[in-house]
Protein backbone atom coordinates (compact mmCIF):
# COMPACT_ATOMS: atom_id res chain seq x y z
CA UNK A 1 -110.25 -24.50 -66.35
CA UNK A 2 -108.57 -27.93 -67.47
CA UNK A 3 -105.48 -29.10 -65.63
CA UNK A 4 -102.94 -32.00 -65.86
CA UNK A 5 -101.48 -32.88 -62.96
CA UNK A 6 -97.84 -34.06 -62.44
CA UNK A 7 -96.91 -35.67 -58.89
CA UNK A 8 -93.31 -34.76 -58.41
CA UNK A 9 -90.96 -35.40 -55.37
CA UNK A 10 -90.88 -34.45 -51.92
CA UNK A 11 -94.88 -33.59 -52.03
CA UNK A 12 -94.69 -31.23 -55.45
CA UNK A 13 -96.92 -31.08 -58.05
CA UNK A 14 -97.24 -29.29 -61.27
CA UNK A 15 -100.12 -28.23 -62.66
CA UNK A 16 -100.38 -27.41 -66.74
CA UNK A 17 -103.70 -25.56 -66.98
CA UNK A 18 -105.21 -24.89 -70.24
CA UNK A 19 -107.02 -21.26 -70.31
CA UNK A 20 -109.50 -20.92 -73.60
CA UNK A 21 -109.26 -17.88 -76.10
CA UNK A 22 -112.74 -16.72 -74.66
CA UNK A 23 -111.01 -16.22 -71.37
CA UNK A 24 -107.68 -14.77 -72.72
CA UNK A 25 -109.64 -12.32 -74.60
CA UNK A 26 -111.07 -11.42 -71.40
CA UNK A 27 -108.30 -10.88 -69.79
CA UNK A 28 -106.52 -8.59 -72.65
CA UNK A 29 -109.58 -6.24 -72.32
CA UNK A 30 -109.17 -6.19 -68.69
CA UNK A 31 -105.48 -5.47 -68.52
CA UNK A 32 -105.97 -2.67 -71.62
CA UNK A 33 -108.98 -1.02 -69.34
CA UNK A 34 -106.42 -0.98 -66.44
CA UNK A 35 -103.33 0.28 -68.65
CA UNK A 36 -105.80 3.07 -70.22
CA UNK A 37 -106.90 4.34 -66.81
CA UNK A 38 -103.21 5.03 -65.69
CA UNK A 39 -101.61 5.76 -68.97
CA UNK A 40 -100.88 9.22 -69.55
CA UNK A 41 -100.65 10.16 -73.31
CA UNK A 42 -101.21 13.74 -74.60
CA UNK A 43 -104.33 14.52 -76.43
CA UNK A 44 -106.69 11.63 -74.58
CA UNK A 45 -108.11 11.69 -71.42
CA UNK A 46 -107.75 9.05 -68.77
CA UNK A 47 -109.69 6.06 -69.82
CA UNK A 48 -110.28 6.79 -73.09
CA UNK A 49 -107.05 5.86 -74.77
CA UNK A 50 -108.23 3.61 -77.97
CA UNK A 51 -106.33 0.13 -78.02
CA UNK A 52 -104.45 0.81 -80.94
CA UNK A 53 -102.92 4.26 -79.76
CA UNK A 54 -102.17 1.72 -76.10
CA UNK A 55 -100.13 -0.55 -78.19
CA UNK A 56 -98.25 1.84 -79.93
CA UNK A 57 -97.28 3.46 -76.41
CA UNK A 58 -96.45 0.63 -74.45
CA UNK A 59 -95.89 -2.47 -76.57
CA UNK A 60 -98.32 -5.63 -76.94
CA UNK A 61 -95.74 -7.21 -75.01
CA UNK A 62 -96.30 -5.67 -72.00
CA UNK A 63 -100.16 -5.55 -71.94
CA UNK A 64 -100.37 -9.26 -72.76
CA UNK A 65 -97.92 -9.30 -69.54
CA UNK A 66 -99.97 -7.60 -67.54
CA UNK A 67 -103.21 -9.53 -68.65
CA UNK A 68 -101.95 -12.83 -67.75
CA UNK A 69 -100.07 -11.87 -64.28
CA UNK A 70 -103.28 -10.36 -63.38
CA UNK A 71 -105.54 -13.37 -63.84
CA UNK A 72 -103.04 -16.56 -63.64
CA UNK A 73 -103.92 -16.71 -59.98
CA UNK A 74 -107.85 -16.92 -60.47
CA UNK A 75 -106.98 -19.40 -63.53
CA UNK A 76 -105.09 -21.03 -61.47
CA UNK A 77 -107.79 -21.53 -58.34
CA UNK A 78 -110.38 -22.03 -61.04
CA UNK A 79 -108.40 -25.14 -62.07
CA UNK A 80 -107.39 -26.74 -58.30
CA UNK A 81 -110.77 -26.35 -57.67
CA UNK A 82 -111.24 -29.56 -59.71
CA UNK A 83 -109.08 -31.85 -58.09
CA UNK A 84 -108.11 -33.04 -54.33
CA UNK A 85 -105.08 -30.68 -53.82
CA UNK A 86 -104.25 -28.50 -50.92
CA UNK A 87 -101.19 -26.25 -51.55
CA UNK A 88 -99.37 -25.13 -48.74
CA UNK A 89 -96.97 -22.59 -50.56
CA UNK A 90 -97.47 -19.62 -53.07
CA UNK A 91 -97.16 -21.51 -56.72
CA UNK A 92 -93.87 -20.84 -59.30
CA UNK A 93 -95.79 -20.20 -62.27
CA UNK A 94 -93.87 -20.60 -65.84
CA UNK A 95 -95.45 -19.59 -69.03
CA UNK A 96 -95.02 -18.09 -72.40
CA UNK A 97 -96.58 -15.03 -73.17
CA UNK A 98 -99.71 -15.79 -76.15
CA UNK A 99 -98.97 -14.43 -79.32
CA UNK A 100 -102.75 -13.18 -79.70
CA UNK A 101 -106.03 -12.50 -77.83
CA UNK A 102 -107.50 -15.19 -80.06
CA UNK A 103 -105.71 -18.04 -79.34
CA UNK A 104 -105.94 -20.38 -76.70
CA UNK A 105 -102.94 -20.23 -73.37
CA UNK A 106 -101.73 -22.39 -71.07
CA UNK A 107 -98.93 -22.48 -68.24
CA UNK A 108 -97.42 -24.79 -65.36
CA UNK A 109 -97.85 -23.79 -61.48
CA UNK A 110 -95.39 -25.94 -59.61
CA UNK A 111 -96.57 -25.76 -55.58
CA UNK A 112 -96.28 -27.64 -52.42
CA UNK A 113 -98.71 -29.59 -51.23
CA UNK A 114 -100.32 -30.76 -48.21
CA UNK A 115 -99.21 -34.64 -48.09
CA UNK A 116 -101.66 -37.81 -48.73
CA UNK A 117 -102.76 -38.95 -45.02
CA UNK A 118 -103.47 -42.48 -44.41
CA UNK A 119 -106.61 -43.27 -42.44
CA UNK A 120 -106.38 -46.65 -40.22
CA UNK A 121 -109.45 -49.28 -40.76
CA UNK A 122 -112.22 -47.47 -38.98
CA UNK A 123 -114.21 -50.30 -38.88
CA UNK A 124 -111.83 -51.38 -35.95
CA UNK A 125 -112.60 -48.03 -33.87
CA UNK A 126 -114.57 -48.07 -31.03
CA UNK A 127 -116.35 -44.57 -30.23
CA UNK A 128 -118.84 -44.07 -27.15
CA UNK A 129 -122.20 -43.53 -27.98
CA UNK A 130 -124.42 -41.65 -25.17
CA UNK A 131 -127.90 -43.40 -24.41
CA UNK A 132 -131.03 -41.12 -25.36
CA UNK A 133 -132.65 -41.61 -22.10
CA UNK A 134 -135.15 -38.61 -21.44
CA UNK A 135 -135.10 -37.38 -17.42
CA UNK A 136 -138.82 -36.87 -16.16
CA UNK A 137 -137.61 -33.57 -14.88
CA UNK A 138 -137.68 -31.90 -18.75
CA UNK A 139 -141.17 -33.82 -19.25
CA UNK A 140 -142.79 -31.74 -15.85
CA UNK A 141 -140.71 -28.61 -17.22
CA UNK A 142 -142.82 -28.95 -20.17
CA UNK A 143 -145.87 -29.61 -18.77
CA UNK A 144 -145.64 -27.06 -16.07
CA UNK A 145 -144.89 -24.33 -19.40
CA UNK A 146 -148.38 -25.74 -20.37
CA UNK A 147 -149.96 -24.87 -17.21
CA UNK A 148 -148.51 -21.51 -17.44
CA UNK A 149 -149.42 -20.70 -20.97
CA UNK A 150 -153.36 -22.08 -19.84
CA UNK A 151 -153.42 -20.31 -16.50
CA UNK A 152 -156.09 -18.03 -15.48
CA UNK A 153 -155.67 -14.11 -14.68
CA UNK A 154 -157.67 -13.51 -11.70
CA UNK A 155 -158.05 -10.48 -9.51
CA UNK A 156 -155.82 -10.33 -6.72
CA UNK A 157 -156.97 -9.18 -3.10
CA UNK A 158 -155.57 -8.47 0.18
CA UNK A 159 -151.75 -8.38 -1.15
CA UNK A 160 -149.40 -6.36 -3.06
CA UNK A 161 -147.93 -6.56 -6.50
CA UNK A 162 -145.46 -9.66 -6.85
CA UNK A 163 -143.60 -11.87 -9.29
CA UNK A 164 -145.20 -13.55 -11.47
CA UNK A 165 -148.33 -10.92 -11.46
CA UNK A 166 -149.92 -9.77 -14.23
CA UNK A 167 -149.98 -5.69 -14.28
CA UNK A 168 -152.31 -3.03 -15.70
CA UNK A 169 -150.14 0.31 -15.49
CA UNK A 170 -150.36 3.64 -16.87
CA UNK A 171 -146.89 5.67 -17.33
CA UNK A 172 -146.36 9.11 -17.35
CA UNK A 173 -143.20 11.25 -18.11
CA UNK A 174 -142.31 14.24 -17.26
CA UNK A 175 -143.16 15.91 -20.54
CA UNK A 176 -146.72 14.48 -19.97
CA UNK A 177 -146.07 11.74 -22.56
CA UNK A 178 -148.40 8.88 -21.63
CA UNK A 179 -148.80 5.17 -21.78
CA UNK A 180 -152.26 4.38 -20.76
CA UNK A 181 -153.27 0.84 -19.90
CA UNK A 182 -149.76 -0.95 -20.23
CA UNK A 183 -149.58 -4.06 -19.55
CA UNK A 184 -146.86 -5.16 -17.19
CA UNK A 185 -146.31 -9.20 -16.08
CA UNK A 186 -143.11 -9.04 -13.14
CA UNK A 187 -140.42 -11.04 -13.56
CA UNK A 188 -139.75 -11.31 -17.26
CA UNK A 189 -137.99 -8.45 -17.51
CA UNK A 190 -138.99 -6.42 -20.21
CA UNK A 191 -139.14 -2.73 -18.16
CA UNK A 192 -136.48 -0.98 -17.18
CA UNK A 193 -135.03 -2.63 -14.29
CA UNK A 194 -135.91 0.53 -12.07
CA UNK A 195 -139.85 0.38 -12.64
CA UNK A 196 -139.97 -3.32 -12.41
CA UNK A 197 -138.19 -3.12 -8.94
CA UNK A 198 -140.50 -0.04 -8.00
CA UNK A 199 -143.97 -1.93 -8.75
CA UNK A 200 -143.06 -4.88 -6.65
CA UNK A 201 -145.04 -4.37 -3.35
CA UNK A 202 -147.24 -1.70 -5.04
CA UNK A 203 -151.54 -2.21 -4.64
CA UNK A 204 -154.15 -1.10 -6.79
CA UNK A 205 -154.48 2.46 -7.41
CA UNK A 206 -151.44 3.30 -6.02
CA UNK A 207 -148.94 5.92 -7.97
CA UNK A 208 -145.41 6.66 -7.49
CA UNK A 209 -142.41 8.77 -8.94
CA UNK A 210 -139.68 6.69 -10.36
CA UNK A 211 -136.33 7.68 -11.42
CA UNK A 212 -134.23 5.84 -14.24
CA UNK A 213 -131.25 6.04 -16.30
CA UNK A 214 -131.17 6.35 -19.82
CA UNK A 215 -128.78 4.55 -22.42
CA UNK A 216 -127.08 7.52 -22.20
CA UNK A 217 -126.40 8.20 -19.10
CA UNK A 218 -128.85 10.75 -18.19
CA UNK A 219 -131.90 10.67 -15.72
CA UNK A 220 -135.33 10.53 -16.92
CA UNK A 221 -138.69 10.50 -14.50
CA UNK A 222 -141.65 9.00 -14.86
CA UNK A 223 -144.93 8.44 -12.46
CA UNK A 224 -146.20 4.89 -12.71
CA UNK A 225 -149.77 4.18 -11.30
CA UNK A 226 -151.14 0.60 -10.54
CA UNK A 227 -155.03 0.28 -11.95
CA UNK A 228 -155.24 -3.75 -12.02
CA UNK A 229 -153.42 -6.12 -10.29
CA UNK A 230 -154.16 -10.17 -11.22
CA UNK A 231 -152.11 -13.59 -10.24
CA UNK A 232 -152.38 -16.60 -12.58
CA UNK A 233 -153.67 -19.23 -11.19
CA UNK A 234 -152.43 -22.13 -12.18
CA UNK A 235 -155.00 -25.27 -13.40
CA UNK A 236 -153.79 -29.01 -12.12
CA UNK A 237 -151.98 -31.45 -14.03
CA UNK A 238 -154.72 -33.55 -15.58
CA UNK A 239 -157.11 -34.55 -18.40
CA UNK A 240 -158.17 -31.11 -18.50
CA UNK A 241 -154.86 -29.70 -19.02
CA UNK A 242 -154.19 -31.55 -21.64
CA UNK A 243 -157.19 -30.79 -23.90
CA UNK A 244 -156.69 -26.96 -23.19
CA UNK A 245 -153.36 -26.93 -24.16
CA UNK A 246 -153.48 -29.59 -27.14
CA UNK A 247 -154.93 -31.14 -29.39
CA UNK A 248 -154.78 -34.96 -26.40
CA UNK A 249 -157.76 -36.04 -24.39
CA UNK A 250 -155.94 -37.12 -21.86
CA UNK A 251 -152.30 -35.93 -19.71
CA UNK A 252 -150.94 -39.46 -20.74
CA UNK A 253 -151.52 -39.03 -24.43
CA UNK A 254 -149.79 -35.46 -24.15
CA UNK A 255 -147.03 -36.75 -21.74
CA UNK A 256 -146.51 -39.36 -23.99
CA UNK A 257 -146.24 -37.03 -27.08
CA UNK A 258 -143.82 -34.47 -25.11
CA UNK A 259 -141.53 -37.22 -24.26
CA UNK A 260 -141.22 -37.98 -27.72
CA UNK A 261 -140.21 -34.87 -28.88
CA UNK A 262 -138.09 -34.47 -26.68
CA UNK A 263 -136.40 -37.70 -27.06
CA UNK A 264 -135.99 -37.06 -31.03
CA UNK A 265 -134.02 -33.72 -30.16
CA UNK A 266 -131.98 -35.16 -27.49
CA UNK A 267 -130.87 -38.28 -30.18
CA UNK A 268 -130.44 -35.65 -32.95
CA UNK A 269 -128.04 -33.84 -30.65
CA UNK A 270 -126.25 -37.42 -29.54
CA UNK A 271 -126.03 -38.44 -33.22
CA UNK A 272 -124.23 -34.82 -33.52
CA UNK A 273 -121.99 -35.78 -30.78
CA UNK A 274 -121.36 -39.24 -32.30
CA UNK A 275 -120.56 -38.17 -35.52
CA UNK A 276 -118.01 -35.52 -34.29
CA UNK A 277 -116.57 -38.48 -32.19
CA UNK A 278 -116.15 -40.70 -34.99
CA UNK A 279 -114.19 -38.20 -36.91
CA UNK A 280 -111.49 -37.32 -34.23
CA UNK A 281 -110.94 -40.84 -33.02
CA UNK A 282 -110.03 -41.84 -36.84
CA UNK A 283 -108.21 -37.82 -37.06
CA UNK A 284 -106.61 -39.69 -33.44
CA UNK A 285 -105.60 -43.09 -34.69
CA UNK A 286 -104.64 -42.19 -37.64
CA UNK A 287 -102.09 -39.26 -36.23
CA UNK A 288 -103.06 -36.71 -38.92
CA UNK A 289 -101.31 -33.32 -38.72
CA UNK A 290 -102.41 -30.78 -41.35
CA UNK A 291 -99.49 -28.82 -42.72
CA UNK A 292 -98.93 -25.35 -40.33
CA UNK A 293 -99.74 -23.03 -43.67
CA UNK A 294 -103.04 -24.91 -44.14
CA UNK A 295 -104.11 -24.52 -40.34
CA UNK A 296 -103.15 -20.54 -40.59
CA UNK A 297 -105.31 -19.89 -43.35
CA UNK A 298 -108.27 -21.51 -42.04
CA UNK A 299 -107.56 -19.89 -38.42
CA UNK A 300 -107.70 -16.59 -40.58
CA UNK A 301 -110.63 -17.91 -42.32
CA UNK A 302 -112.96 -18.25 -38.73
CA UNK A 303 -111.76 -15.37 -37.46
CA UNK A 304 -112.83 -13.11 -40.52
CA UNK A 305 -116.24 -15.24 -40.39
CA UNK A 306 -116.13 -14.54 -36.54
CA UNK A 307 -116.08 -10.44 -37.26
CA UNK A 308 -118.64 -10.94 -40.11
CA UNK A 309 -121.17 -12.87 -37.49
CA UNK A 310 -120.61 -10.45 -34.84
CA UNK A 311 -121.05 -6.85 -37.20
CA UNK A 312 -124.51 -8.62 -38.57
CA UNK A 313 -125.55 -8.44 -34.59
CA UNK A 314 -123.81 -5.13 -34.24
CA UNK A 315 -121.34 -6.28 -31.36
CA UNK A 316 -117.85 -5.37 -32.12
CA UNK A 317 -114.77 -7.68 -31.17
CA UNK A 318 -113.89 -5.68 -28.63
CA UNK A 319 -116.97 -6.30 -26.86
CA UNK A 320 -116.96 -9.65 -27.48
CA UNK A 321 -113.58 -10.09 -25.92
CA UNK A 322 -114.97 -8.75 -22.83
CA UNK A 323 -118.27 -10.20 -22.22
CA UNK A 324 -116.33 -13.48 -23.36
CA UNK A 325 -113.50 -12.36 -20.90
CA UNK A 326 -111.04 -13.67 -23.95
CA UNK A 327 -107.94 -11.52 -24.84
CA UNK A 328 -107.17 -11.53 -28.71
CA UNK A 329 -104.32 -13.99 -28.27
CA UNK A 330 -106.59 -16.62 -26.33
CA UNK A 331 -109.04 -16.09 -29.12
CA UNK A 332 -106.67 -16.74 -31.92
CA UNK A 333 -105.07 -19.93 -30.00
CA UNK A 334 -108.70 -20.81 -29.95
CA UNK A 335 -109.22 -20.53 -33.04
CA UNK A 336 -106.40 -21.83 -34.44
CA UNK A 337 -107.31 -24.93 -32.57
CA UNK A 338 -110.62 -25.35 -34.24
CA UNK A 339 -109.11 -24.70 -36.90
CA UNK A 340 -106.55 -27.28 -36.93
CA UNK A 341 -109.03 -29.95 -35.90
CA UNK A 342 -111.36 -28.71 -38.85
CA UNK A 343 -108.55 -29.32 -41.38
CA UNK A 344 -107.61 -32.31 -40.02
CA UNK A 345 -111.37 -33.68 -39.68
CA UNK A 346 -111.19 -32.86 -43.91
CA UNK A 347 -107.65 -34.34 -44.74
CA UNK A 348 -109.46 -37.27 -42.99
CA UNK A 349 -112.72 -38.01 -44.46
CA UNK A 350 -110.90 -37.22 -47.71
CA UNK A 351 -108.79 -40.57 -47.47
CA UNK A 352 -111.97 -42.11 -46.61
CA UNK A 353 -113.73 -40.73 -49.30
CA UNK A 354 -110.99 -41.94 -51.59
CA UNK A 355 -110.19 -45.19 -49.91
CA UNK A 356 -113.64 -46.21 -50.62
CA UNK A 357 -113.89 -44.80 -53.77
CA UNK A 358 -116.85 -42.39 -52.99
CA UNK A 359 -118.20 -40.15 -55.51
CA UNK A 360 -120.94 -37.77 -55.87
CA UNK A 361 -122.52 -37.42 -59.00
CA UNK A 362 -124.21 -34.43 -61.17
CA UNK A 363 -127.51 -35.36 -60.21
CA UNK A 364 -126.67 -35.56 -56.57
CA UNK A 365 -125.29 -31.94 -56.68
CA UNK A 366 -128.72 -30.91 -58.32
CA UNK A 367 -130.83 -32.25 -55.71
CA UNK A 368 -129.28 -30.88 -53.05
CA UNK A 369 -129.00 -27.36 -54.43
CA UNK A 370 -132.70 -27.99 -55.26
CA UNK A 371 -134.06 -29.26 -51.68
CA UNK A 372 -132.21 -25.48 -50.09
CA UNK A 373 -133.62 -24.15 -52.53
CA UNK A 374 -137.07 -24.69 -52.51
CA UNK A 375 -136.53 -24.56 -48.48
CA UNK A 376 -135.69 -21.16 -48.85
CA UNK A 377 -138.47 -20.21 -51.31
CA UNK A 378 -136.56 -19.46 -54.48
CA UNK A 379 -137.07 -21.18 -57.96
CA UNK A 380 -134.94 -23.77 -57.55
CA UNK A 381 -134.06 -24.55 -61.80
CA UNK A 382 -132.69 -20.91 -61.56
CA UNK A 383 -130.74 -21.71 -58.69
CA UNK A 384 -129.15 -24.64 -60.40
CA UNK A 385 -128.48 -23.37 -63.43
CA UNK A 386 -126.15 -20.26 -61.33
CA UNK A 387 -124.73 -22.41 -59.18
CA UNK A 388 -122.90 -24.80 -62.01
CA UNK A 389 -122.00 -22.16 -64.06
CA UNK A 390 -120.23 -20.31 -61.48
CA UNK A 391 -117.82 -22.97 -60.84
CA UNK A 392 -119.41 -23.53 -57.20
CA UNK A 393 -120.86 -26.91 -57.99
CA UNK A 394 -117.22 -28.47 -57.25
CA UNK A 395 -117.17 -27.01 -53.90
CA UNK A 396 -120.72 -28.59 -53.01
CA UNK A 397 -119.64 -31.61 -54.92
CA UNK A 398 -116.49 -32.19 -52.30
CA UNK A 399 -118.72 -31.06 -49.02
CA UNK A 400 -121.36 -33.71 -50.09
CA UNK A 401 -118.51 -36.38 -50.60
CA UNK A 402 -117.00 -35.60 -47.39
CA UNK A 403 -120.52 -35.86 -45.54
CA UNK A 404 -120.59 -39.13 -47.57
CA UNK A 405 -117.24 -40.54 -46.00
CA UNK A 406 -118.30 -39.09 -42.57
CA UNK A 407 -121.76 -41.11 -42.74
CA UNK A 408 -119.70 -44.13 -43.72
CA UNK A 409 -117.21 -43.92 -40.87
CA UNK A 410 -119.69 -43.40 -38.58
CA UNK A 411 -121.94 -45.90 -39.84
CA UNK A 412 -118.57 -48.23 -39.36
CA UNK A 413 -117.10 -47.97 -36.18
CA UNK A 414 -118.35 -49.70 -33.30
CA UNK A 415 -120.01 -48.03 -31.01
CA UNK A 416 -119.57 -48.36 -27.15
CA UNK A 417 -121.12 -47.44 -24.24
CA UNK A 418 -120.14 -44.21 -23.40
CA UNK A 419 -119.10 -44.16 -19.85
CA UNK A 420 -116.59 -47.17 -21.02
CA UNK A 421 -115.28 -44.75 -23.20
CA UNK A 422 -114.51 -42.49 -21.15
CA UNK A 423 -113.05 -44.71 -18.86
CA UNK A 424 -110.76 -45.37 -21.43
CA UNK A 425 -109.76 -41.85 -22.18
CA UNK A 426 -108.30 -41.46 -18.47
CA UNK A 427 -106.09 -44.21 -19.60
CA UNK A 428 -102.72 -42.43 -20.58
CA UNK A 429 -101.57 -43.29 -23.99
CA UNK A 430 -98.71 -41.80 -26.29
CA UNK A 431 -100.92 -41.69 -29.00
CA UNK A 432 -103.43 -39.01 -26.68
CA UNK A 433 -100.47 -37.09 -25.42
CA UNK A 434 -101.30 -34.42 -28.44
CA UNK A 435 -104.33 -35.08 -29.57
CA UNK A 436 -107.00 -31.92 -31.36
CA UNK A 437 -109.06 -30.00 -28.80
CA UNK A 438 -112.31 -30.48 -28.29
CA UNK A 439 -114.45 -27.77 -30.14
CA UNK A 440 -117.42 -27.90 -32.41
CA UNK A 441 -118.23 -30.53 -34.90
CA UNK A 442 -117.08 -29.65 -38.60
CA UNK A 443 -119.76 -30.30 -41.05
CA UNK A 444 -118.98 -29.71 -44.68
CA UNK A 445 -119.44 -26.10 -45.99
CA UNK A 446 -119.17 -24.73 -42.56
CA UNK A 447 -116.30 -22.52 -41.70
CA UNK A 448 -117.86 -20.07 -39.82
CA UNK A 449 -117.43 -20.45 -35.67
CA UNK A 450 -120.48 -20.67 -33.14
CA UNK A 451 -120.21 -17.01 -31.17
């Protein structure tokens, strides 16, 4: 859809969007398919009312009226999906009706909109930046999961069945259903937390009668006997380890390559932490408030993308509340917080993104509907070629801009040490006396919260 836009006072635009003949014949079929279904005119059945015998009944007048009040409002989000507006309020639309399906229509939506922000120089921002240091403690936790996934089963002798043990088991029910030969290892919790608790201090060849409850409520029996009872034994932290567990000689080559990766996932997670620092300090500075409308439909938006996330798992919200010991109105002042800093994060990086004249091109779009593509194993021309002719190229096209503006700001500001900046946030100032909650870091596309 084309539009012209028209900045009028007091933060009012109007919009003339041109619709083609292609679309308004669309729309005149669509409206007649709806009319037919309802209309009730003697001698046709329901749905089958030709489109001559419609006119006679009720007028072209009033199907033409009914084909454009049904579709302005797509025609009109087709058309603001092109430029940088953000309405706030339900658009006046004013229009003539067409005179015919073949000939091209157009009309005005007059709306409120969210106000231009003003973003402060960012390059004058100073944002703490954490150090990527990597504690020995997560290097040993490593290495000891080495030891354990190398360890040797051996028989065990002169004890009972402990933790840690490694458990041959055969389980009988009461309807003389049997698992023969199951193997049990105690203390990871995959038995029903009555048998697990029952084979602790059990030895070899031993058999007993255990009683658990179902999912259901009910009581179910079962005799467990112990055949084979071994420990792991757990080899030393050397050379040895090292070539049993990976592809290094030696411990220092495979301590070496452990601290690594862990070091690249603790700076990928600091450079997350950065990057959503960046973007509040200049949402901060700049005192950005998004409009109230604009923050209520995205709070509606997480907490329909909430519900979605959680029916995929099969939890319902009321479970949720309670394991998350939220009541609905905490959750939607949570939300609503996120959801205000998310907005406010966009209206943001926006006025960066225009500031510094950012733009993303065709070509851009492609390859980055191509890389997910391929990543998720489909053919990614096809891909392409759907995504731009659904109209959902302009959305990518303003996520990839904003990621744009966010990489500049944050490639911008000066970064500090972080404990100075947090020194500095006990400082009162005005400016912090109502600034956004923390919560997670908006990235562009995402609207859907972390559960």
């Amino acid at each position: 859809m084309a539009a012209r836009i028209e900045e009028l006072p007091e933060n009012k635009v109007r919009l003339t969007v041109d619709v083609s003949s292609h679309d308004v014949q669309h729309a005149v079929e669509h409206a007649g398919s709806d009319l037919a279904e309802s209309a009730r005119i003697p001698g046709f059945r329901k749905g089958k009312v030709p489109m001559q015998v419609l006119l006679s009944r009720i007028g072209k007048e009033r199907l033409y009226r009914e084909a454009v009040e049904s579709h302005i409002e797509g025609w009109f989000r087709n058309a603001l999906a092109g430029t940088k507006l953000r309405p706030i309020t339900r658009p006046e639309y004013d229009y003539e009706l067409p005179e015919n399906a073949s000939q091209d229509f157009s009309f005005t939506a007059t709306v409120d909109v969210q106000p231009k922000v003003e973003v402060v120089d960012w390059t004058k921002l100073e944002v703490g930046a954490a150090d990527a240091e990597v504690p020995p403690e997560m290097v040993d936790q490593q290495l000891e999961a080495y030891r354990f996934a190398v360890a040797e089963l051996v028989p065990v002798e002169g004890r009972a069945a402990e933790a840690g043990d490694s458990l041959v088991v055969d389980i009988v029910g009461a309807d003389g259903s049997a698992q023969r030969d199951y193997a049990i290892e105690l203390g990871l919790g995959r038995v029903v937390e009555e048998l697990e608790e029952a084979l602790v201090g059990m030895s070899a060849g031993e058999t007993k009668q255990i009683e658990y409850e179902l999912a259901d409520g009910q009581k179910a029996n079962v005799e467990v006997t112990l055949k084979d009872l071994k420990e792991k034994v757990l080899p030393p932290v050397d050379d040895d380890l090292a070539r049993a567990a990976s592809e290094f000689d030696t411990l220092a080559e495979l301590r070496a390559d452990v601290e690594e990766r862990i070091r690249e996932q603790i700076e990928e997670e600091v450079e997350t932490r950065f990057r959503a620092a960046a973007a509040d300090e200049l949402v901060i500075a700049s005192k950005i408030q998004p409009s109230l409308p604009l923050v209520q439909a995205r709070t509606a938006e997480l907490l329909s993308g909430l519900v979605r996330s959680l029916e995929r798992r099969g939890i319902s919200p009321e479970t949720y509340l309670a394991v998350s010991n939220q009541t609905p109105q905490q959750l939607e002042e949570r939300m609503r917080a996120e959801a205000a800093l998310s907005v406010a994060r966009e209206l943001a990086l926006e006025a960066v993104a225009e500031q510094a004249g950012i733009e993303v091109t065709d070509d851009e779009v492609k390859e980055f509907i191509r890389e997910h593509a391929e990543a998720e194993g489909d053919e990614a021309g096809g891909v392409v070629d759907q995504v731009f002719a659904s109209g959902r190229s302009e959305l990518l096209r303003d996520d990839l801009r904003m990621r744009k503006a966010l990489d500049k700001v944050v490639a911008e500001v000066k970064r500090i040490p972080l404990d100075l900046a947090q020194a500095r946030e006990k400082l009162w100032t005005p400016e912090k006396e109502k600034g956004p909650q923390e919560t997670k870091l908006w990235t562009p596309g995402s609207k859907e919260p972390a559960v």
